[in-house]
Protein backbone atom coordinates (compact mmCIF):
# COMPACT_ATOMS: atom_id res chain seq x y z
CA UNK A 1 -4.00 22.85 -6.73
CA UNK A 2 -5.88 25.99 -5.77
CA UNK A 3 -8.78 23.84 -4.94
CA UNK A 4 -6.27 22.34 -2.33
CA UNK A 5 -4.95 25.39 -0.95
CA UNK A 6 -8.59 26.35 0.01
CA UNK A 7 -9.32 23.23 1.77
CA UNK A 8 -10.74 20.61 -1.09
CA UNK A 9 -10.90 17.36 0.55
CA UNK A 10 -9.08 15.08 -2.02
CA UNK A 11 -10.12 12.16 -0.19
CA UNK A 12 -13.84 12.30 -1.52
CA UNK A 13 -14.58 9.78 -3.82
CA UNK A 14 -17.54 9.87 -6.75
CA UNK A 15 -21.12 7.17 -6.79
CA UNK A 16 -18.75 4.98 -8.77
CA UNK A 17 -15.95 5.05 -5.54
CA UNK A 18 -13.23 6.33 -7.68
CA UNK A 19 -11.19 8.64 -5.93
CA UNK A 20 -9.53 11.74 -7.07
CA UNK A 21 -5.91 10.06 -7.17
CA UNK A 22 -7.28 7.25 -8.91
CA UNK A 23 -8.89 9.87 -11.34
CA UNK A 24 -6.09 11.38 -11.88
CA UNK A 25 -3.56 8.47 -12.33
CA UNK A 26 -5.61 7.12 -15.75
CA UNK A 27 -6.07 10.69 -16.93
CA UNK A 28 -3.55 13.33 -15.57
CA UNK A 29 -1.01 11.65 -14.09
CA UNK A 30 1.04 15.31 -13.89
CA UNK A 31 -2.04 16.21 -11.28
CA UNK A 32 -1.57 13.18 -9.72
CA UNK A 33 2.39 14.03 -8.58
CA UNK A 34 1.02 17.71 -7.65
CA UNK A 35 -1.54 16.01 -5.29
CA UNK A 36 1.08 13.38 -3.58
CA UNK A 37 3.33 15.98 -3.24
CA UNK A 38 0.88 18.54 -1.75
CA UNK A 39 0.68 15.92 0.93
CA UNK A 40 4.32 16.67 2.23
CA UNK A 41 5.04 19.71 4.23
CA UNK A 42 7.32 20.46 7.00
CA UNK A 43 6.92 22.48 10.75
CA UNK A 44 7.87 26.04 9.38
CA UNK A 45 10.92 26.18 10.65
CA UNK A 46 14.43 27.15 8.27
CA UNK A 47 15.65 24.64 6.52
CA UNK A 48 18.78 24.82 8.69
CA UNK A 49 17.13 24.44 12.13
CA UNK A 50 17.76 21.34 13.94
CA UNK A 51 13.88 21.24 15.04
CA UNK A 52 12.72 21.06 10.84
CA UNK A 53 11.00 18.35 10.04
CA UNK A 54 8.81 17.30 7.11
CA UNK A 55 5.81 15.71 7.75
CA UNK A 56 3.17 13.23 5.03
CA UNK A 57 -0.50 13.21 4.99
CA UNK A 58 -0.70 9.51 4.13
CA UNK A 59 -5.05 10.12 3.87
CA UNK A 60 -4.88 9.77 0.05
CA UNK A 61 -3.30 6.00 0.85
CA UNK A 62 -5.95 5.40 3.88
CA UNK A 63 -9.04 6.35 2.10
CA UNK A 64 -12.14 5.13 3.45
CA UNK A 65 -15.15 3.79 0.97
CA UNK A 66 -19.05 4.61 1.86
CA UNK A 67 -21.39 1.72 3.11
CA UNK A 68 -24.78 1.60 3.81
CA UNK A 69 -27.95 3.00 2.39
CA UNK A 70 -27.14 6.70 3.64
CA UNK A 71 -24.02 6.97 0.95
CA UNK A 72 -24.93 10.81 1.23
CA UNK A 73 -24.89 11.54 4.59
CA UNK A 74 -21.26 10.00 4.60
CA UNK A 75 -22.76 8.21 7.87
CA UNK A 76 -20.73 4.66 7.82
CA UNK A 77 -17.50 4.15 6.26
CA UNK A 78 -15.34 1.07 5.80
CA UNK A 79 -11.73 0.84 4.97
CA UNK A 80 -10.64 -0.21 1.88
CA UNK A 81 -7.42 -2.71 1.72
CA UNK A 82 -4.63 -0.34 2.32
CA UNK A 83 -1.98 -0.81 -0.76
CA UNK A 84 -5.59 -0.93 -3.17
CA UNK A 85 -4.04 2.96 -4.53
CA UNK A 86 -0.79 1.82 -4.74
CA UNK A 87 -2.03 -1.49 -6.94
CA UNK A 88 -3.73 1.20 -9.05
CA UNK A 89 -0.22 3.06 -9.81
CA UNK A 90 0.61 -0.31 -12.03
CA UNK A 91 -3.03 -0.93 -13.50
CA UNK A 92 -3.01 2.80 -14.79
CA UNK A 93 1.02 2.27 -15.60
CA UNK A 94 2.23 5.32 -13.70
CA UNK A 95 5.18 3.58 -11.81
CA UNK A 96 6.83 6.16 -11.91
CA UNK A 97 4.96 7.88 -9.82
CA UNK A 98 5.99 5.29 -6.84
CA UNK A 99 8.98 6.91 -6.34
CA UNK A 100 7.09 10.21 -5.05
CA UNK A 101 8.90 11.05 -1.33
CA UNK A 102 4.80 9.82 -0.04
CA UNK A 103 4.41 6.85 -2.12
CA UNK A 104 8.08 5.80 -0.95
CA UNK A 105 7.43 6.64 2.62
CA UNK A 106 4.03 4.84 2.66
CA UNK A 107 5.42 1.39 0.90
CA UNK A 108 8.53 1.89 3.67
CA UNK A 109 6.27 1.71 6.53
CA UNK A 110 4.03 -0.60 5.58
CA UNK A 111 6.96 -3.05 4.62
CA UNK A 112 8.72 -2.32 8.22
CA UNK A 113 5.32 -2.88 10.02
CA UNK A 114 5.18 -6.65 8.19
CA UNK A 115 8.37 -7.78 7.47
CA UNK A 116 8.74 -9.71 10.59
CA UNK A 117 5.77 -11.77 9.96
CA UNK A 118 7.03 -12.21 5.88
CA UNK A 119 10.49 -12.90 6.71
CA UNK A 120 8.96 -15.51 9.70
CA UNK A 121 6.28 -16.89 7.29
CA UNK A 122 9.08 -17.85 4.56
CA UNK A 123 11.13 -19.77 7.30
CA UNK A 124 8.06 -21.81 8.07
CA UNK A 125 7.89 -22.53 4.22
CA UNK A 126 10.90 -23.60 4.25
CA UNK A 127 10.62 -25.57 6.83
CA UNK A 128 7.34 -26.97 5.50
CA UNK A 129 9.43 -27.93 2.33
CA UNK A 130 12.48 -29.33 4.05
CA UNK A 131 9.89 -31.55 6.43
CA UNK A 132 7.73 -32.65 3.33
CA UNK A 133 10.61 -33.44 1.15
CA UNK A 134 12.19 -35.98 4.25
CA UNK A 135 9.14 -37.47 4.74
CA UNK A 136 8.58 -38.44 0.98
CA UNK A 137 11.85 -39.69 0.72
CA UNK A 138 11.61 -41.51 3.49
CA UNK A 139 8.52 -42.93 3.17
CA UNK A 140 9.69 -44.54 -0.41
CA UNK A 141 12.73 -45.36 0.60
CA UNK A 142 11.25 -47.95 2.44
CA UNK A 143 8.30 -48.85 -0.27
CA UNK A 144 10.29 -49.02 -3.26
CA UNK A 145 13.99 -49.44 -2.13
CA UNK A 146 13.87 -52.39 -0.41
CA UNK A 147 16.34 -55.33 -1.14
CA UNK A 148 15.24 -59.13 -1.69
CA UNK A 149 17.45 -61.59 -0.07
């Protein structure tokens, strides 16, 4: 925490790309809520100001991994799939720490940025089904319901 106060980058990851987070979720998970909830701060103003507002550092979420021969130089970096920390809270078994004001935030927006397409993709399911199921029944209704006169 005092590493944080004086400007520690808790982004950086290690030559195996394991993040701090991640570090922390498998082996202090207590370190790991102290560093989601460092990322939440507010403007400065009183609590009872009309203008307060609290504001989240979603970087530990949007980490970037290293690429390239110059790893060191920190030259080119590529993103990794954005929900690949939040996967990790289950694979280390600290769900608990999901319900964190960031980690809660973070899952909110990314749901309210794709819901539309997920709510429009299961209607076209559906309608895949519906359209599939018709046309096999139709199809042997006429192959193997037809009467002999």
């Amino acid at each position: 925490y005092l590493l944080l106060l004086y400007g520690a980058d808790p982004t950086l990851v290690d030559n195996s790309n394991i993040s701090v987070l991640e570090h922390f979720l498998r082996l202090k998970p207590d370190n790991a809520e102290a560093l989601l909830n460092f990322e939440v701060d507010t403007n400065g103003k009183d609590i009872n100001d009309k203008n307060f507002l609290y504001t989240y550092n979603f970087r530990l979420f949007l980490q970037e991994e290293e690429s390239g021969p110059d790893k060191k130089k920190f030259a080119k970096r590529k993103a990794r799939p954005e929900l690949r920390i939040v996967n990790k809270f289950s694979e280390y078994k600290q769900d608990g720490l999901l319900s964190t004001p960031l980690a809660e935030l973070y899952i909110y927006s990314k749901w309210n940025v794709t819901k539309n397409m997920n709510y429009f993709n299961c209607i076209v399911h559906m309608l895949y089904l519906i359209l599939l199921t018709l046309l096999v029944y139709w199809s042997s209704q006429d192959m193997y319901h037809t009467t002999e006169e």
